[in-house]
C-alpha atoms as a PDB file:
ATOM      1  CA  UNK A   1     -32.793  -2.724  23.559  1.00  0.00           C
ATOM      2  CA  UNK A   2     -32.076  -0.584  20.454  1.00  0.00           C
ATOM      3  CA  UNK A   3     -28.671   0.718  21.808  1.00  0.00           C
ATOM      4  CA  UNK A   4     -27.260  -3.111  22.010  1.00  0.00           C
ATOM      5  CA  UNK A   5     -28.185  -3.263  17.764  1.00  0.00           C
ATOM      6  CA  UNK A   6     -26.044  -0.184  17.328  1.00  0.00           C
ATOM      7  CA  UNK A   7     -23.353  -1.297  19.305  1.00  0.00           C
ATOM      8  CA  UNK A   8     -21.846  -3.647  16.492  1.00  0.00           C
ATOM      9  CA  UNK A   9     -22.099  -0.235  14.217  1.00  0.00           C
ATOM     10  CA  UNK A  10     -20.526   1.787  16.183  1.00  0.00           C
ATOM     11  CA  UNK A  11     -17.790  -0.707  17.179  1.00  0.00           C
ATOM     12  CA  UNK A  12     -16.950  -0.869  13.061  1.00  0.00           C
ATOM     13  CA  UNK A  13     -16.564   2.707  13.311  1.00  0.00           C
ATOM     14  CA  UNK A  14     -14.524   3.386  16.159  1.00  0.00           C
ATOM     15  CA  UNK A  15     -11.901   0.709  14.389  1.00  0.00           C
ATOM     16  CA  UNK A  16     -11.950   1.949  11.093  1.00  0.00           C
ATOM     17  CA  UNK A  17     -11.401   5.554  12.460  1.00  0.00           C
ATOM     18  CA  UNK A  18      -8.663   3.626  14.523  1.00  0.00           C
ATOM     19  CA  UNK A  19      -7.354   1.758  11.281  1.00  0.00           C
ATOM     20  CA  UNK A  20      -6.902   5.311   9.376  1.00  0.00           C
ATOM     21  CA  UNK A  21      -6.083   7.949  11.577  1.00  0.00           C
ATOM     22  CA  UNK A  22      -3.823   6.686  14.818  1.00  0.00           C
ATOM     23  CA  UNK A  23      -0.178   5.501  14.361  1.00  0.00           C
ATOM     24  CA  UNK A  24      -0.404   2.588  16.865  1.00  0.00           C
ATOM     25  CA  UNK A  25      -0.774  -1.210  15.115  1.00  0.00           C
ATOM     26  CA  UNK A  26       0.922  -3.224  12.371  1.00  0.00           C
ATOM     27  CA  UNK A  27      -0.958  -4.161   9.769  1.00  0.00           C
ATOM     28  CA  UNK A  28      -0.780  -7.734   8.085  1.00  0.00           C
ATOM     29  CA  UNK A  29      -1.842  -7.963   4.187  1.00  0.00           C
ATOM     30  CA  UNK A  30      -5.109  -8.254   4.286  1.00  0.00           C
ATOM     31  CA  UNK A  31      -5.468  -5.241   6.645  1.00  0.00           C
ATOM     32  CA  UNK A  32      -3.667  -3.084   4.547  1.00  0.00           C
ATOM     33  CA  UNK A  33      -5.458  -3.696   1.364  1.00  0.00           C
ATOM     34  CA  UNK A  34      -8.565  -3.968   3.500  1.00  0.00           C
ATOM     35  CA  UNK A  35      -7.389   0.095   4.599  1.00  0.00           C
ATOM     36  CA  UNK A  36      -6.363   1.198   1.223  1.00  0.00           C
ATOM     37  CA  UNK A  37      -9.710   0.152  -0.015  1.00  0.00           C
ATOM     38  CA  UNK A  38     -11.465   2.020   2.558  1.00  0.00           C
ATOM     39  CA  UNK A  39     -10.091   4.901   1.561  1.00  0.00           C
ATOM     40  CA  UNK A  40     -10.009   4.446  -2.244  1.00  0.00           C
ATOM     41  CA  UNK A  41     -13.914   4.024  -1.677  1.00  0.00           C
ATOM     42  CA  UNK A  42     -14.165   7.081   0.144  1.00  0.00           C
ATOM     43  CA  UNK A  43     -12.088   8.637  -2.590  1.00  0.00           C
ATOM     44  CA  UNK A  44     -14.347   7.208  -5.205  1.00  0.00           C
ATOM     45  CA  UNK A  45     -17.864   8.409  -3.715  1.00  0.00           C
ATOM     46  CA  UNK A  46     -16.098  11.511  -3.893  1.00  0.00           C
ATOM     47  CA  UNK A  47     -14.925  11.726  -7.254  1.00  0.00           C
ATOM     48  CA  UNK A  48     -18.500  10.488  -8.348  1.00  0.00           C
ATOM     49  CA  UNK A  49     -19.807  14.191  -7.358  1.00  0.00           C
ATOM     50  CA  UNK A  50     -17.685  15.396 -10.524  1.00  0.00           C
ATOM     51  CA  UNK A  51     -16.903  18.657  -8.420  1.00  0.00           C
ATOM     52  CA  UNK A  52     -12.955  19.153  -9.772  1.00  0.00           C
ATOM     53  CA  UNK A  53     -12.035  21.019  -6.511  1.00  0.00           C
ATOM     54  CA  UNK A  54     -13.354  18.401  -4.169  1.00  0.00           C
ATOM     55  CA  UNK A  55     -12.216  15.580  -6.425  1.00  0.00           C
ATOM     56  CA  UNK A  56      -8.969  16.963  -5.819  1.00  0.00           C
ATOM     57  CA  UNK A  57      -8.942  18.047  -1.976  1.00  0.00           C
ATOM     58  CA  UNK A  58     -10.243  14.501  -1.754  1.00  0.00           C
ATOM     59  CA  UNK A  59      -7.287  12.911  -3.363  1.00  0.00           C
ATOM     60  CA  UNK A  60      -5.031  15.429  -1.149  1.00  0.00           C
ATOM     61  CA  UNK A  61      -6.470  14.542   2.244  1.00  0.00           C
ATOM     62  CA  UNK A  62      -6.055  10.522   1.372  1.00  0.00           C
ATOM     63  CA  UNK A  63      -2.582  10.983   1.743  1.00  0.00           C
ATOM     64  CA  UNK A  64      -2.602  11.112   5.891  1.00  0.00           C
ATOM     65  CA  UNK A  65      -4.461   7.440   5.874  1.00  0.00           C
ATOM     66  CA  UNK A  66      -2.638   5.740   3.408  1.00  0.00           C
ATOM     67  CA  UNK A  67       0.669   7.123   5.494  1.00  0.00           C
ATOM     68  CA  UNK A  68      -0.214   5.720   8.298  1.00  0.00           C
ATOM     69  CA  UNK A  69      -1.441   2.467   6.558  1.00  0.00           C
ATOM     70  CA  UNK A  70       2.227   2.266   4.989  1.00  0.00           C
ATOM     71  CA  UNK A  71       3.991   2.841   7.636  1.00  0.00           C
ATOM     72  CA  UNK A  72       1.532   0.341  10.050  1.00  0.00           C
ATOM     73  CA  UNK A  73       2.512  -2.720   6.880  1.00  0.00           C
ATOM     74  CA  UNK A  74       5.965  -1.544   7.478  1.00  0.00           C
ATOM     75  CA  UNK A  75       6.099  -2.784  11.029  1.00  0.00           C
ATOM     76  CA  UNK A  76       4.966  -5.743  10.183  1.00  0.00           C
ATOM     77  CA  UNK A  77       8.271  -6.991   8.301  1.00  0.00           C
ATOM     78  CA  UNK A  78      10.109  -4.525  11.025  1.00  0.00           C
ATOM     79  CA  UNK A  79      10.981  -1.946   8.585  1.00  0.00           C
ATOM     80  CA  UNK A  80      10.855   1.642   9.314  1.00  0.00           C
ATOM     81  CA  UNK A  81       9.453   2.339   5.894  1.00  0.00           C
ATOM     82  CA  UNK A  82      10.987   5.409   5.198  1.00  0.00           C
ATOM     83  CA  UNK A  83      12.138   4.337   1.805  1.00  0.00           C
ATOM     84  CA  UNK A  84       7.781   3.689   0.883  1.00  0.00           C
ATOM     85  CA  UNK A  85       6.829   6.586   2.425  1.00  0.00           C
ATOM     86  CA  UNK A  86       9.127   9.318   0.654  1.00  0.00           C
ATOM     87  CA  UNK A  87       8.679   7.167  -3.123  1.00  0.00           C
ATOM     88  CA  UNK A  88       4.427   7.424  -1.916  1.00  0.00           C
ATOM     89  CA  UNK A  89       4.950  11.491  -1.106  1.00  0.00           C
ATOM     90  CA  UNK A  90       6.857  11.972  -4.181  1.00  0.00           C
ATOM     91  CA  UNK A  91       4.355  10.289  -6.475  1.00  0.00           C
ATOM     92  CA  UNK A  92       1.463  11.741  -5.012  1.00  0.00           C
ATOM     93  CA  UNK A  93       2.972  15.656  -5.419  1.00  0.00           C
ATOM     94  CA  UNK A  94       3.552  14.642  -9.050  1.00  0.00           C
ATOM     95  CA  UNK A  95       0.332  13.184  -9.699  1.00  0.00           C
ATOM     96  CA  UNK A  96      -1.548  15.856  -8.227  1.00  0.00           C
ATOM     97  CA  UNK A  97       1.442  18.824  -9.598  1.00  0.00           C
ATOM     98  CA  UNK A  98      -0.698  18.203 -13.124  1.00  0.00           C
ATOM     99  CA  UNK A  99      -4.071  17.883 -11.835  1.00  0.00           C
ATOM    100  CA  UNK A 100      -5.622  21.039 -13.178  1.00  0.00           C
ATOM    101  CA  UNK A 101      -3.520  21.241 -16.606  1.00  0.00           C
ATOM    102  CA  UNK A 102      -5.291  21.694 -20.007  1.00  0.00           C
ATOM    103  CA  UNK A 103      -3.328  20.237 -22.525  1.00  0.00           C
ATOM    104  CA  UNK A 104      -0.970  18.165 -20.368  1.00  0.00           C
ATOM    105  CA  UNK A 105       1.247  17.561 -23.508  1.00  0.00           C
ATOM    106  CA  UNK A 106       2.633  20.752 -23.112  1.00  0.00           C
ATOM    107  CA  UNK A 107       4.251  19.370 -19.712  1.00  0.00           C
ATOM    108  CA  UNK A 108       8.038  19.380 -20.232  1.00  0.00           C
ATOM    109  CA  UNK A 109       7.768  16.347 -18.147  1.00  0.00           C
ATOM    110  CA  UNK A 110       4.305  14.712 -19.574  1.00  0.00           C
ATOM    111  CA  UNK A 111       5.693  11.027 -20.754  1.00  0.00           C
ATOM    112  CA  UNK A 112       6.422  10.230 -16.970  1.00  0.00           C
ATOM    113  CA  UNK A 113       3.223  11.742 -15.846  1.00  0.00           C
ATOM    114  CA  UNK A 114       1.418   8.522 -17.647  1.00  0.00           C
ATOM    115  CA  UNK A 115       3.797   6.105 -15.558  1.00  0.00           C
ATOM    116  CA  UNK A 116       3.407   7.648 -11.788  1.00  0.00           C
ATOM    117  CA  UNK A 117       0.193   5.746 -11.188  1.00  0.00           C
ATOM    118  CA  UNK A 118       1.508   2.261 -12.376  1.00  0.00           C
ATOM    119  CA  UNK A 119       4.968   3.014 -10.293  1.00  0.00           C
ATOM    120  CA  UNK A 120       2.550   4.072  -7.518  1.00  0.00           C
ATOM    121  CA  UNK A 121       0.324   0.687  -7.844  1.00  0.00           C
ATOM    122  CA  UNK A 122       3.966  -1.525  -8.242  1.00  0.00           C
ATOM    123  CA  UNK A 123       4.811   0.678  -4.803  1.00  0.00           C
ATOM    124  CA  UNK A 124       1.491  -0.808  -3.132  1.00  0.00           C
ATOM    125  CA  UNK A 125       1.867  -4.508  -4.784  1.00  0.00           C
ATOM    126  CA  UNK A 126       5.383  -4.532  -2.893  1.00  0.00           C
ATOM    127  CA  UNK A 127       4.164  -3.744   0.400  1.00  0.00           C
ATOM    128  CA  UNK A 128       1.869  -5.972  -0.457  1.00  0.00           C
ATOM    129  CA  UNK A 129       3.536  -9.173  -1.248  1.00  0.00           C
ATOM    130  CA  UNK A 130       6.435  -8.336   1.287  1.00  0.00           C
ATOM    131  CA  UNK A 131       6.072 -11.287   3.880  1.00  0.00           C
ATOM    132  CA  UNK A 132       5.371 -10.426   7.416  1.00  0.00           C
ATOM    133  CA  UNK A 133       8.041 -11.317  10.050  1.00  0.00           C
ATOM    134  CA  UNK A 134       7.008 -13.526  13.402  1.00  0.00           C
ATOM    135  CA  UNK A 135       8.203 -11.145  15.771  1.00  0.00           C
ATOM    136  CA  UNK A 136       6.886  -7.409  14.786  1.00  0.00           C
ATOM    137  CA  UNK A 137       8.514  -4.285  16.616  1.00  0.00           C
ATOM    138  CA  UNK A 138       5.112  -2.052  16.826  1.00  0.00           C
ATOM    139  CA  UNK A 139       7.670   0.786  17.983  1.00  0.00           C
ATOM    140  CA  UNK A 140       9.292   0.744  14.851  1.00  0.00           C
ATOM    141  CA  UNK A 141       8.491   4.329  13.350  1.00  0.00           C
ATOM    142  CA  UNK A 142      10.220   6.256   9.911  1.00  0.00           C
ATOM    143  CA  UNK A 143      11.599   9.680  11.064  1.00  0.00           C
ATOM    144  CA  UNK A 144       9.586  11.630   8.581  1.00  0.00           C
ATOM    145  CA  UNK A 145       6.035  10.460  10.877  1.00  0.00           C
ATOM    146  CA  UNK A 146       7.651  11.372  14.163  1.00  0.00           C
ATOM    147  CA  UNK A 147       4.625  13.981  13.508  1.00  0.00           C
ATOM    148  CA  UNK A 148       2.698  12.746  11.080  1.00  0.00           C
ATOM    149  CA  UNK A 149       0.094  15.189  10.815  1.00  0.00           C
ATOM    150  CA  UNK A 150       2.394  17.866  10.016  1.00  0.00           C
ATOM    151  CA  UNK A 151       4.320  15.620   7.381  1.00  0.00           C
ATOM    152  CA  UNK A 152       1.132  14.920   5.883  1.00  0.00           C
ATOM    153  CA  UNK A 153       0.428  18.775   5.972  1.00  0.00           C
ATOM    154  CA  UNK A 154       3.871  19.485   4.352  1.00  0.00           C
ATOM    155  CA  UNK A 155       3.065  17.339   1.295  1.00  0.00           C
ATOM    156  CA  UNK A 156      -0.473  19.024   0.969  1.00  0.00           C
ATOM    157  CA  UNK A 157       1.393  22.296   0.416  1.00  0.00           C
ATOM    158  CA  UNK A 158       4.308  21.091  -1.673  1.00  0.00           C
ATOM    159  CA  UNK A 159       1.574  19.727  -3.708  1.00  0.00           C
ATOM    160  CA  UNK A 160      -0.610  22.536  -3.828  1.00  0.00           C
ATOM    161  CA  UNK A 161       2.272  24.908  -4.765  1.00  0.00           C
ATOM    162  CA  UNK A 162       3.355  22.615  -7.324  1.00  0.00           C
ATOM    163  CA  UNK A 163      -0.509  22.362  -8.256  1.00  0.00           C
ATOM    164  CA  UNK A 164      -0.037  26.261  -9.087  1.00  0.00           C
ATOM    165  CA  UNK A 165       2.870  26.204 -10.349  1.00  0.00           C
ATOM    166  CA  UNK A 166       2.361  23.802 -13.222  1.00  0.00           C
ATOM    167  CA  UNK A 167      -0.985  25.025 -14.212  1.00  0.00           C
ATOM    168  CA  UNK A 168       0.462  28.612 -14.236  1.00  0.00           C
ATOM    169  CA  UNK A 169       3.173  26.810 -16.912  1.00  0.00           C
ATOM    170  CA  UNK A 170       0.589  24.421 -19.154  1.00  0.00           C
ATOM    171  CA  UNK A 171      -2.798  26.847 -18.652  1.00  0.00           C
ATOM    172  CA  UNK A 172      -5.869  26.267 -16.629  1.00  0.00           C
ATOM    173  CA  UNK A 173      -9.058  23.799 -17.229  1.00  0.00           C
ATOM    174  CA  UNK A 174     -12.365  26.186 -18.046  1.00  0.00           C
END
């Protein structure tokens, strides 16, 4: 009797683990936000711990989800979404390239540091507002997540290294 009250549960699970970490679907609106929430709020219980090297592996292992979450709202107005998905990559290295930065006025490149999460949130309202087409091509897949695990993995280390390198430039947080 109790294993038929779990099975609702475990049913969530099994399709939110499907919603963030397999390729195969198209996502309308509402499941895309409804993803990118998901793992904003997973972000955000993170963050809450305060711990500055989780805070920031959190914000690095997001990037796989929201990927695939892009590239699934892609399909549905049968694009390959290449175009989202490198502007995404590129925002997130720079976001996370000053992460760990004292005085990030000392950044050669600080006044567009202040902009990359409002371009990144215009990037999101796009896909958002971009109407879904009646026939969707679930097939339809950007080149750079033929492999998407080791794309994702490839923008943790560009990151990364330009983590280093720009704190070695603008000096470490105590």
């Amino acid at each position: 009797m109790e294993n038929k009250r779990n099975q609702p549960v475990t049913g969530y699970a099994k399709e939110i683990m499907k919603m963030l970490f397999f390729m195969d679907g198209v996502f309308n609106q509402q499941m895309f936000i409804a993803g990118l929430c998901t793992v904003y709020f997973g972000v955000i219980i993170i963050n809450s711990l305060s711990v500055p090297v989780l805070v920031y592996a959190a914000n690095l292992l997001s990037v796989y989800p929201i990927l695939l979450l892009i590239q699934k709202r892609c399909r549905d107005f049968n694009s390959k979404g290449t175009f989202f998905i490198v502007i995404y990559t590129l925002l997130t290295i720079f976001i996370s390239a000053e992460y760990f930065t004292n005085d990030k006025s000392t950044l050669p490149f600080y006044e567009y540091i202040r902009y990359t999460e409002a371009v990144m949130c215009a990037i999101i309202m796009l896909l958002f507002f971009i109407p879904g087409k009646e026939e969707k091509d679930e097939n339809l897949c950007s080149p750079l997540l033929k492999y998407p695990l080791l794309y994702a993995v490839i923008c943790w280390i560009l990151a990364i290294a330009a983590t280093f390198i720009v704190s070695n430039y603008a000096g470490i947080q105590s």
